[in-house]
C-alpha atoms as a PDB file:
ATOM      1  CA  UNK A   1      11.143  95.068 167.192  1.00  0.00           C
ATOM      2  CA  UNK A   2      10.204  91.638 168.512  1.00  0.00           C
ATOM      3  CA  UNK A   3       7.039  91.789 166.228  1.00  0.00           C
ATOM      4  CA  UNK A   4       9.137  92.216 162.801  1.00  0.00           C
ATOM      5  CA  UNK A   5      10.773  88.632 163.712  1.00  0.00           C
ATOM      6  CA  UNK A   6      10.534  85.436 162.220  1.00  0.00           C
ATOM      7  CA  UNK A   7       7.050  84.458 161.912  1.00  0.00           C
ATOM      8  CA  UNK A   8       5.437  81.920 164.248  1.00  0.00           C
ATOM      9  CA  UNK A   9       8.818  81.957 166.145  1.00  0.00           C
ATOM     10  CA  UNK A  10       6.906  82.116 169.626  1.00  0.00           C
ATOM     11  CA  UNK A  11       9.591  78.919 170.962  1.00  0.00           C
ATOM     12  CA  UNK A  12      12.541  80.073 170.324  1.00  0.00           C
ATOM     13  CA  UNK A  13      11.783  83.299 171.938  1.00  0.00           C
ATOM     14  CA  UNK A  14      11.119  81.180 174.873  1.00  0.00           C
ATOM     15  CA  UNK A  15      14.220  79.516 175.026  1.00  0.00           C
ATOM     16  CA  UNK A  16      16.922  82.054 173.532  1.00  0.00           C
ATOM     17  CA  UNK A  17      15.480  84.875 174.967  1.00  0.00           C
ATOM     18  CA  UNK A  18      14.232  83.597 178.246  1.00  0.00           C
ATOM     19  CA  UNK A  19      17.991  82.330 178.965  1.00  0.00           C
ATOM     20  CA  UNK A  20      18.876  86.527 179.243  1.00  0.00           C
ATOM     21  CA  UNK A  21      15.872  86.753 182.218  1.00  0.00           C
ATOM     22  CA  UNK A  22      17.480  84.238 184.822  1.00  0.00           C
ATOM     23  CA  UNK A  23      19.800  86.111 187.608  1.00  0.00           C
ATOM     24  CA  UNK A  24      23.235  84.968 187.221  1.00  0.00           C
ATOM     25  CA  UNK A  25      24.834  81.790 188.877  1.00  0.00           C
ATOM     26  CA  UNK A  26      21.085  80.628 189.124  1.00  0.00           C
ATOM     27  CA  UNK A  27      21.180  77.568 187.234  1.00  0.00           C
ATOM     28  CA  UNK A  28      22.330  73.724 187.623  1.00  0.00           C
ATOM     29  CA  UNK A  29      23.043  73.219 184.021  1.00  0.00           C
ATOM     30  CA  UNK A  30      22.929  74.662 180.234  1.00  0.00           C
ATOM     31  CA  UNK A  31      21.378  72.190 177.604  1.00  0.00           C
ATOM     32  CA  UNK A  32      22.405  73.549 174.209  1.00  0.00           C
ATOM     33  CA  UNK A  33      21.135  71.883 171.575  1.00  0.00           C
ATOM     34  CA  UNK A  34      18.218  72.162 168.634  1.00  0.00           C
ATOM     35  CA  UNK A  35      14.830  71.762 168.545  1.00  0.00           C
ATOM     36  CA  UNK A  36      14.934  68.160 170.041  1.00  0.00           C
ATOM     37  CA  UNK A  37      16.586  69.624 173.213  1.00  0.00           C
ATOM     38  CA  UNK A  38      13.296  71.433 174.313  1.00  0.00           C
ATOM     39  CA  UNK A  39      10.880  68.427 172.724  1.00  0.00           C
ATOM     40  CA  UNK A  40      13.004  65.894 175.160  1.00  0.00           C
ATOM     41  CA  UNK A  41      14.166  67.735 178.351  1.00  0.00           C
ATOM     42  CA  UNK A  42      10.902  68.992 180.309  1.00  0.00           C
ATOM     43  CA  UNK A  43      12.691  71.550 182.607  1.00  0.00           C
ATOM     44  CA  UNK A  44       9.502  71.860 184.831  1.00  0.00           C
ATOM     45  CA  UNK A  45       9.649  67.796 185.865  1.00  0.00           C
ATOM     46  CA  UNK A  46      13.623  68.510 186.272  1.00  0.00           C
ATOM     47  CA  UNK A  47      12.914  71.077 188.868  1.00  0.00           C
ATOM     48  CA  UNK A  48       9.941  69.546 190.568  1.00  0.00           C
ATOM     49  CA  UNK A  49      10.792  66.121 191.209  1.00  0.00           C
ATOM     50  CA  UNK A  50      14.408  66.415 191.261  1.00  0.00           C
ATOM     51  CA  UNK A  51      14.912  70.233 192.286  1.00  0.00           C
ATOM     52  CA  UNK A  52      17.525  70.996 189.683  1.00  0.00           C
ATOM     53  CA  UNK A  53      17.011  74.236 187.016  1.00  0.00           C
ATOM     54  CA  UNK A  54      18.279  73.798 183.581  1.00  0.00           C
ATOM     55  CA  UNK A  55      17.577  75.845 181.168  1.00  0.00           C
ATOM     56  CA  UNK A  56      17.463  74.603 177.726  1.00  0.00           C
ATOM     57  CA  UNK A  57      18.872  77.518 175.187  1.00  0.00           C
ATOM     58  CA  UNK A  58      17.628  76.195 172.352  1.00  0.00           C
ATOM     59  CA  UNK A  59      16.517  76.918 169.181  1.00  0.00           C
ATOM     60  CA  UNK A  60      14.986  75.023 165.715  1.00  0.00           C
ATOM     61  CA  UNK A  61      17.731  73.575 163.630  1.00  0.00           C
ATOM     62  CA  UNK A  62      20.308  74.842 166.156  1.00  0.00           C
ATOM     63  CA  UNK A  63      23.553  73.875 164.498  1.00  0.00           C
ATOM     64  CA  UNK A  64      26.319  71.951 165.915  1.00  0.00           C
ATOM     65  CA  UNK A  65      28.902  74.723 164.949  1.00  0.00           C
ATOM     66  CA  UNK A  66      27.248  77.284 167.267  1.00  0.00           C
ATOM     67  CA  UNK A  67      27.803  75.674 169.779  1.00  0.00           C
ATOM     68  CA  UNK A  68      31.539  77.164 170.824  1.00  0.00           C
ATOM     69  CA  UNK A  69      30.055  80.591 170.982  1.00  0.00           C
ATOM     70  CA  UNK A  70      26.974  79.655 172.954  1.00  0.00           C
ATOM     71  CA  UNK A  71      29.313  78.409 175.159  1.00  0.00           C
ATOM     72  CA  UNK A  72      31.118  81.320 175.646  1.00  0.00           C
ATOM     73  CA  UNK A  73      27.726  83.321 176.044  1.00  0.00           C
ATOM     74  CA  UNK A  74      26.345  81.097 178.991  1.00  0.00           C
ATOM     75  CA  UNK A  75      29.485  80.911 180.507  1.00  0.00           C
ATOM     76  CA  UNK A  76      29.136  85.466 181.162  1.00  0.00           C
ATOM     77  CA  UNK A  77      25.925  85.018 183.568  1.00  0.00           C
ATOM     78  CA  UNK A  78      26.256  80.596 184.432  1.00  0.00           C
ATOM     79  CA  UNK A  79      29.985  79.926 184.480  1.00  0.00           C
ATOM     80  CA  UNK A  80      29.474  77.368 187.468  1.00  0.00           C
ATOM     81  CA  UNK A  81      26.405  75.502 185.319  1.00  0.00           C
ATOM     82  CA  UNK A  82      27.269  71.766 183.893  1.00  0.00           C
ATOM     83  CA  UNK A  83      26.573  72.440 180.091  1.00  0.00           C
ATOM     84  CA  UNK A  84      24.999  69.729 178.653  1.00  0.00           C
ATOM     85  CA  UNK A  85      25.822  69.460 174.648  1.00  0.00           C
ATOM     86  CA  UNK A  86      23.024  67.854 172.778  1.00  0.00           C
ATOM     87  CA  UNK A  87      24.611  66.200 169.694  1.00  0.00           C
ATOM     88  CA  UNK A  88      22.427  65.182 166.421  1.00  0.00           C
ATOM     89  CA  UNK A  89      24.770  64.253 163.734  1.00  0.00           C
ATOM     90  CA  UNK A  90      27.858  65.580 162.426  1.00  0.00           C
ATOM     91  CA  UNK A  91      26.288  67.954 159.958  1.00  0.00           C
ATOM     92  CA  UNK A  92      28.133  71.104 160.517  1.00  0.00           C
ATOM     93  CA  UNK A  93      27.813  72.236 156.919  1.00  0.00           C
ATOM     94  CA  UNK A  94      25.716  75.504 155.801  1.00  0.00           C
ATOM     95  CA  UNK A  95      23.610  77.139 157.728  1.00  0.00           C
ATOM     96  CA  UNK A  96      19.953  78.300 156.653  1.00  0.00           C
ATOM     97  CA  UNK A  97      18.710  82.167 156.585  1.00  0.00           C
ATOM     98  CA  UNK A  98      16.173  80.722 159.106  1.00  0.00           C
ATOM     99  CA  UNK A  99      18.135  78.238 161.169  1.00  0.00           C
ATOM    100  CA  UNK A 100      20.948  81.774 161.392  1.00  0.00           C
ATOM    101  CA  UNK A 101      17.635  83.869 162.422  1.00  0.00           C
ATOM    102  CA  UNK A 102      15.927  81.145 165.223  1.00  0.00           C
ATOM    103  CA  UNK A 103      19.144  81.755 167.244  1.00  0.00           C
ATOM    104  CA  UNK A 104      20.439  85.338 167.211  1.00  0.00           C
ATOM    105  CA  UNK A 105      17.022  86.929 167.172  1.00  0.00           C
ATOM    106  CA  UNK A 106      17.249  86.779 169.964  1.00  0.00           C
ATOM    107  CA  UNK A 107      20.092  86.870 171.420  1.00  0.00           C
ATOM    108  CA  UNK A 108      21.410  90.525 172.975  1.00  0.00           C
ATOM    109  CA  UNK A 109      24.212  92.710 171.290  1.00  0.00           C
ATOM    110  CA  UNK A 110      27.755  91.733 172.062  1.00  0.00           C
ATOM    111  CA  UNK A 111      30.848  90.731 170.897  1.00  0.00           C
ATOM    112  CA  UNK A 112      30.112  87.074 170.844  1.00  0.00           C
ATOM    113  CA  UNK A 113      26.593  87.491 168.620  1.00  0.00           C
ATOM    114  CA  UNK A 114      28.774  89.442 166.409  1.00  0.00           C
ATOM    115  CA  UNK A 115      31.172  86.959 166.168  1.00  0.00           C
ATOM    116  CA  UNK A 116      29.009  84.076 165.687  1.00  0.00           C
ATOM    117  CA  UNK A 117      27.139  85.705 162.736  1.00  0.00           C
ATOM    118  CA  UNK A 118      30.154  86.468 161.541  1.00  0.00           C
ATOM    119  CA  UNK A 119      31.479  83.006 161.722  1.00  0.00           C
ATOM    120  CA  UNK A 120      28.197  81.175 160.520  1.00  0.00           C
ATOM    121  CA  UNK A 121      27.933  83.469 157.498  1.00  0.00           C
ATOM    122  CA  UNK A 122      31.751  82.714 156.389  1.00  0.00           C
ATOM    123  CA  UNK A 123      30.660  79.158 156.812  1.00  0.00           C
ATOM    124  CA  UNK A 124      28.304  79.465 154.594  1.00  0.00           C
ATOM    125  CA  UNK A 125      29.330  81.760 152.301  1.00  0.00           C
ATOM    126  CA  UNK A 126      26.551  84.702 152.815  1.00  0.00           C
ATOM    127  CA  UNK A 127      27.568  87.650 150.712  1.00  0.00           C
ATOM    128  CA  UNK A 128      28.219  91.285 152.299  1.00  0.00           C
ATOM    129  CA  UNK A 129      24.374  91.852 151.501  1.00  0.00           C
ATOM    130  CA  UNK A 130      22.962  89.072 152.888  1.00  0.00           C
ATOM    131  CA  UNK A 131      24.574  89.577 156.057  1.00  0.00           C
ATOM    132  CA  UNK A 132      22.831  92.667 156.669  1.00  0.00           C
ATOM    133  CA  UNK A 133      19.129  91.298 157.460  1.00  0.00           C
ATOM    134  CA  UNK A 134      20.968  89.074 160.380  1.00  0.00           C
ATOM    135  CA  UNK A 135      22.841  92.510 161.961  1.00  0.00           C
ATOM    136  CA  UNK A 136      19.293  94.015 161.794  1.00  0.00           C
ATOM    137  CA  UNK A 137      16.460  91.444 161.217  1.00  0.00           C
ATOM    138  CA  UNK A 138      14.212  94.644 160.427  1.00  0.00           C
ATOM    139  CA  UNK A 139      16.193  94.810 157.368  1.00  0.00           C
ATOM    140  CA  UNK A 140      14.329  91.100 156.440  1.00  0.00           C
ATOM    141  CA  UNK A 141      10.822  91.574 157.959  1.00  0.00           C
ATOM    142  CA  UNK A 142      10.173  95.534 157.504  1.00  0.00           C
ATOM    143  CA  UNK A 143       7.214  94.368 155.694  1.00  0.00           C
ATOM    144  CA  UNK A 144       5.352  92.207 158.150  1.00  0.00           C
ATOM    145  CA  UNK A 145       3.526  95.017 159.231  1.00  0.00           C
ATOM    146  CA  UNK A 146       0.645  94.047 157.458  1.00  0.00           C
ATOM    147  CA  UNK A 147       0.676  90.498 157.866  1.00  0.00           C
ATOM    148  CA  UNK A 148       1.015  90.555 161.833  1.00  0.00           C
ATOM    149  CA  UNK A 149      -1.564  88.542 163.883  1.00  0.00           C
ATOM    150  CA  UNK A 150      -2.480  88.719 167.495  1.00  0.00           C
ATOM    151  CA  UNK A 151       0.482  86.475 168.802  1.00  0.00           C
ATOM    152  CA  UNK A 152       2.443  88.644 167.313  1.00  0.00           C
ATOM    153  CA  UNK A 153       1.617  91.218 169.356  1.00  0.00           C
ATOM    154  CA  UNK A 154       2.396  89.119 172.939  1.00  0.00           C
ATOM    155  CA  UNK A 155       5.455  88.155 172.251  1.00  0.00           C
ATOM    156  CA  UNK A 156       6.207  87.773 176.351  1.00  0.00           C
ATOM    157  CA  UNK A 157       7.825  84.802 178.615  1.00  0.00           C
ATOM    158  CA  UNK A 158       5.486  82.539 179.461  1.00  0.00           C
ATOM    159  CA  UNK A 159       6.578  81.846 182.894  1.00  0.00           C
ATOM    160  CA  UNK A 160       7.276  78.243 182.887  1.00  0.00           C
ATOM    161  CA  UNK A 161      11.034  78.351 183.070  1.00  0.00           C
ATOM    162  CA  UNK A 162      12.160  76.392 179.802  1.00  0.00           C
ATOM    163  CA  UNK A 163       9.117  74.396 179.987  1.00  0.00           C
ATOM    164  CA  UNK A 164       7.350  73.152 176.639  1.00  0.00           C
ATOM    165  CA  UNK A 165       3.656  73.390 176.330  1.00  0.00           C
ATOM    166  CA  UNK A 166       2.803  74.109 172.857  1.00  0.00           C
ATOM    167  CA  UNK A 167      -0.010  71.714 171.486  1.00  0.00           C
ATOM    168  CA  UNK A 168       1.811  69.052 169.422  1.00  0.00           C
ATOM    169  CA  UNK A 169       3.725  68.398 172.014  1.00  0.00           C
ATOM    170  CA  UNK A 170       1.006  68.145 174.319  1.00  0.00           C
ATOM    171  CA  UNK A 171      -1.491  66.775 172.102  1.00  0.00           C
ATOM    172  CA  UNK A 172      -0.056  64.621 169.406  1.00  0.00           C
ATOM    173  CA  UNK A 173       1.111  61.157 169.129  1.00  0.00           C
ATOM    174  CA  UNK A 174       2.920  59.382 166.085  1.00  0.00           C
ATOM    175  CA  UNK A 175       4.160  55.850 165.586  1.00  0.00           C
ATOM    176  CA  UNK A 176       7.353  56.141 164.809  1.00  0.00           C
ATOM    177  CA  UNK A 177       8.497  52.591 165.253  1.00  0.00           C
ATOM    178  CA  UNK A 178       9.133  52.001 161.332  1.00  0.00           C
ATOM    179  CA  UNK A 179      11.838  54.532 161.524  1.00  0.00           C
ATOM    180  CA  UNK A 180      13.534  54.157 164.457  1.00  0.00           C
ATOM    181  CA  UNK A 181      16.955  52.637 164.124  1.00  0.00           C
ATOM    182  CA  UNK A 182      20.041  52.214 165.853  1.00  0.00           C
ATOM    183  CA  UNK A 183      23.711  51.119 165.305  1.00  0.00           C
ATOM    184  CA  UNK A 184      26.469  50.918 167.028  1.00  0.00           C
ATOM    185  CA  UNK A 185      29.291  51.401 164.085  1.00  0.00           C
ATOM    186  CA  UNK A 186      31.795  54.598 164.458  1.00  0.00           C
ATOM    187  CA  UNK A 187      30.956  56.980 161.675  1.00  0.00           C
ATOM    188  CA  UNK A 188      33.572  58.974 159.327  1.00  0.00           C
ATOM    189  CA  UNK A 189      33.370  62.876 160.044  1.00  0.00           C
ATOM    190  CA  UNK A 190      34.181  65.196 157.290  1.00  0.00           C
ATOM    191  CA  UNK A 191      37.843  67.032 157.630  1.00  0.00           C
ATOM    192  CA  UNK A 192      35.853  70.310 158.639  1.00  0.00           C
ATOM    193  CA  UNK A 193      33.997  68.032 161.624  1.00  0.00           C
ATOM    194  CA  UNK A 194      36.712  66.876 162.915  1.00  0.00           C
ATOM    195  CA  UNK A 195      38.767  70.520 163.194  1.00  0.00           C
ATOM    196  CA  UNK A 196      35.690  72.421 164.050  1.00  0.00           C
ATOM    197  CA  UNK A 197      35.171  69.701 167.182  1.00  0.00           C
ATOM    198  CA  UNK A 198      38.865  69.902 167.995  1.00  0.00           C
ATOM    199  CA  UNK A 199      38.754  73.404 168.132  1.00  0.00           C
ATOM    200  CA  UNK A 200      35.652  73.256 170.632  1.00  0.00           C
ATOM    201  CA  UNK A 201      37.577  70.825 173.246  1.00  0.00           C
ATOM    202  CA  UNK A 202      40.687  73.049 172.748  1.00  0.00           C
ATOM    203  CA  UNK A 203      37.989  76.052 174.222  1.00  0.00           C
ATOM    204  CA  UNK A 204      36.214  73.815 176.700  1.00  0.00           C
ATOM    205  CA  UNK A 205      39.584  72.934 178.010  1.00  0.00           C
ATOM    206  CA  UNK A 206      40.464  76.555 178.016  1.00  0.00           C
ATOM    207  CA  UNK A 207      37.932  77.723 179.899  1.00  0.00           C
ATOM    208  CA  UNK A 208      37.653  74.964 181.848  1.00  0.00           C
ATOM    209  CA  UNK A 209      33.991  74.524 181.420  1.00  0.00           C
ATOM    210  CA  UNK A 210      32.120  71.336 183.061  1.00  0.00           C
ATOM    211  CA  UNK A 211      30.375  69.693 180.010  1.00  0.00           C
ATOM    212  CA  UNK A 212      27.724  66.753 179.304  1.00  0.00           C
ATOM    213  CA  UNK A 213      27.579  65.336 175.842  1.00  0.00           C
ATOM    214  CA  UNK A 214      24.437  63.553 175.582  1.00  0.00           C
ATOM    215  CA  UNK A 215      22.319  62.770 172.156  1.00  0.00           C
ATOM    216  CA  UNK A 216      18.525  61.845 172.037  1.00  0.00           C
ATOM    217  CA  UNK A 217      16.313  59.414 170.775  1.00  0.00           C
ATOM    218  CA  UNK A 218      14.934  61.181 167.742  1.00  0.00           C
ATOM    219  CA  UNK A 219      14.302  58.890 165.084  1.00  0.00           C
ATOM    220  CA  UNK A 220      14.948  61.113 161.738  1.00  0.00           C
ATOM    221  CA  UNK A 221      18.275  60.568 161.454  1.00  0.00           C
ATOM    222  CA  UNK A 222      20.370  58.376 158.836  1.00  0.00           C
ATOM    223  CA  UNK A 223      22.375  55.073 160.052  1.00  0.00           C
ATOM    224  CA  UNK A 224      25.395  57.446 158.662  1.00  0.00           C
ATOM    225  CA  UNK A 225      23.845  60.421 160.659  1.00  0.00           C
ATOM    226  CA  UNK A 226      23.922  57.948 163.798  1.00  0.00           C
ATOM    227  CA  UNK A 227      27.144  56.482 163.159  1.00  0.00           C
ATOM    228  CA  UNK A 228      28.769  59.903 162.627  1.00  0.00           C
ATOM    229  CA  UNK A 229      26.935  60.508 166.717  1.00  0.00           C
ATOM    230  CA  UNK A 230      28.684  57.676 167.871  1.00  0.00           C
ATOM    231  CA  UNK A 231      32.340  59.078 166.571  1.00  0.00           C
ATOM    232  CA  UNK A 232      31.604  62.811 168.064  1.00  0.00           C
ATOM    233  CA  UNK A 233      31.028  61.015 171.213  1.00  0.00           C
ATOM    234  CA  UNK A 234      34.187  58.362 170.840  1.00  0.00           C
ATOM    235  CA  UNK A 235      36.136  61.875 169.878  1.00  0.00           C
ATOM    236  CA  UNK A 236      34.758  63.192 173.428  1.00  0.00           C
ATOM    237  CA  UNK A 237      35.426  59.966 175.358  1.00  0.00           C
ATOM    238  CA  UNK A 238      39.017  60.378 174.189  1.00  0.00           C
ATOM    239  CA  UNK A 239      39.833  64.068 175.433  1.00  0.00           C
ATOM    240  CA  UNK A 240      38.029  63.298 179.094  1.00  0.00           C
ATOM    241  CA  UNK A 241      34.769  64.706 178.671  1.00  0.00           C
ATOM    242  CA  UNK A 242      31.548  62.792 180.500  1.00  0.00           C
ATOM    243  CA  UNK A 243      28.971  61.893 177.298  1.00  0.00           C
ATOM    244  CA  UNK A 244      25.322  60.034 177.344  1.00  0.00           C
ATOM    245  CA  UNK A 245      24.619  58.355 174.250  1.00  0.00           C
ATOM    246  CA  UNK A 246      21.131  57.455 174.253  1.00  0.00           C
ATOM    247  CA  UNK A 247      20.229  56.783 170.596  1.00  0.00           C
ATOM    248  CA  UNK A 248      21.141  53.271 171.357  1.00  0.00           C
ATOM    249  CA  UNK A 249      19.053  52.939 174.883  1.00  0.00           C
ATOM    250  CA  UNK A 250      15.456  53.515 173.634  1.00  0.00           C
ATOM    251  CA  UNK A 251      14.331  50.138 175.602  1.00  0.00           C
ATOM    252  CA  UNK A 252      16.551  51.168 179.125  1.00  0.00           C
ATOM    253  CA  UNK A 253      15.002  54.742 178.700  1.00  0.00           C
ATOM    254  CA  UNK A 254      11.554  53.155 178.407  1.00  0.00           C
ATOM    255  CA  UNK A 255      10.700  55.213 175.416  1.00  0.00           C
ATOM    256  CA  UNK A 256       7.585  53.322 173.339  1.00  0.00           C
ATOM    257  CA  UNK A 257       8.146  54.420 169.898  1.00  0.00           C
ATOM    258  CA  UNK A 258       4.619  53.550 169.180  1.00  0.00           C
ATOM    259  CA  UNK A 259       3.192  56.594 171.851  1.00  0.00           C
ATOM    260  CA  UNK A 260       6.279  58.864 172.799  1.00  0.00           C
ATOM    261  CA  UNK A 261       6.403  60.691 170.148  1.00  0.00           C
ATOM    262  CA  UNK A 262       4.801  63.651 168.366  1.00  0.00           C
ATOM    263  CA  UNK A 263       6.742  63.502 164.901  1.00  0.00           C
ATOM    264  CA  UNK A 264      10.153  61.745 163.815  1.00  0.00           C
ATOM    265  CA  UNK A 265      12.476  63.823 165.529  1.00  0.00           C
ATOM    266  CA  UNK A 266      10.310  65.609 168.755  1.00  0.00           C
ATOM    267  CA  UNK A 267       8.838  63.221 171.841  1.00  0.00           C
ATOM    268  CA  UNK A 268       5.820  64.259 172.845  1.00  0.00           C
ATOM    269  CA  UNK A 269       5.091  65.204 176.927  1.00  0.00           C
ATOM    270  CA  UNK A 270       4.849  61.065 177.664  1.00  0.00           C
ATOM    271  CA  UNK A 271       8.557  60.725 176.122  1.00  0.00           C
ATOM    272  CA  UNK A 272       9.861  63.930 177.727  1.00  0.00           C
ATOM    273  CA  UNK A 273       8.808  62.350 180.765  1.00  0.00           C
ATOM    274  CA  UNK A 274      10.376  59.305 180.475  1.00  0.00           C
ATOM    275  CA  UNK A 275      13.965  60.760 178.768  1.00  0.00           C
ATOM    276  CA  UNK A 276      13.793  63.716 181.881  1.00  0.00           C
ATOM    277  CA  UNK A 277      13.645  60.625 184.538  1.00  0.00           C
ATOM    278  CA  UNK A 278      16.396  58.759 183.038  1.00  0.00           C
ATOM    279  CA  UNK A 279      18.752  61.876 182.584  1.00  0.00           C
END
């Protein structure tokens, strides 16, 4: 089954899957978040210089409004883990077939996968058929048979704990320094933002979870995108919750947008290094 998945999805079989292979009560900390989660955390540096294991479950285009029932999956096998919330933008508006099949691929049966398919499809409106291929992801790539190359065939954990070492991370480097922006103005979040957040402090609170909410220095965001950062983490501030907001400390981090990057939104290993160190 793991070979009729999304193609090329080798990460986020890494990251979502790997989570499931750790013995409970194991790790330091949870960092949930997208794509820039695993690009700027290097869990291997975390562990060896510091001795602390976080895993980051993580996944391309992760969206914010998952979130609440990753939270409730980590907390079954790591209740005693900080979870640290990686925050993007405000954007908690339709979901993509793709972005829906990066994170519950791979993600075992139970009540809570159930219930966030079932929650990300009402969000965005996925008719009774379209749900189907994200119950049983056979039912969308039956017919890869014939198109499936040797790494499809190895889909296995790599062994290095959370650690990123695919080559444009490890290889590439991109001036970004044209892009990269920052501001400190309070952004407005849409009436569904603001609910859907309230709603996940009312649960963190509930559960009494120990959370982080940190953001990144990934430069492909708007000024509005960035602004509407800077409210989540005002909205956070305000209920008691410990946040990090390091769009607006590139220079204290010690990130050089000129070399630390690999694309817009991803550092490359020199800027994992230096974001790991300072978090």
């Amino acid at each position: 089954a793991k070979m009729l998945t999304s193609p090329g999805d080798y990460r986020n079989y890494q990251w979502v899957h790997g989570f499931y292979e750790e013995e409970e009560d194991t790790l330091d900390a949870v960092y949930i978040g997208s794509s820039a989660t695993y690009a700027f955390w290097q869990a291997a540096l975390g562990w060896d210089s510091h001795g602390i294991a976080v895993w980051p479950y993580a996944a391309n285009g992760q969206p914010l409004k998952a979130v609440r029932f990753i939270l409730e999956e980590v907390q079954k096998t790591q209740p005693d883990a900080l979870k640290i919330i990686n925050i993007s933008s405000g954007d908690i508006g339709e979901c993509s077939v793709s972005q829906i099949h990066w994170l519950t691929d791979y993600m075992p049966w139970s009540l809570t996968k159930l219930k966030l398919i079932h929650y990300l499809c009402e969000t965005g409106d996925y008719e009774l058929a379209d749900r189907l291929e994200f119950y049983f992801s056979l039912y969308r790539y039956h017919s890869r048979w014939s198109e499936l190359i040797r790494e499809d065939l190895s889909y296995e954990l790599d062994g290095t704990k959370g650690g990123s070492q695919y080559d444009s991370f490890l290889k590439n480097t991109k001036d970004v320094s044209k892009s990269y922006r920052e501001t400190d103005r309070l952004g407005e979040l849409s009436d569904e933002a603001e609910a859907y957040l309230e709603s996940l402090f009312d649960y963190i609170d509930q559960e009494n979870i120990q959370v982080l909410f940190v953001s990144n220095t990934s430069v492909t965001t708007s000024e509005i995108a960035l602004a509407e950062v800077n409210q989540i983490m005002e909205m956070a501030e305000a209920r008691g919750y410990s946040t990090l907001n390091m769009k607006n400390q590139q220079e204290e981090i010690g990130i050089n947008t000129a070399t630390d990057y690999y694309n817009t939104g991803h550092a490359n290993v020199h800027g994992s290094i230096k974001y790991t160190e300072y978090l």
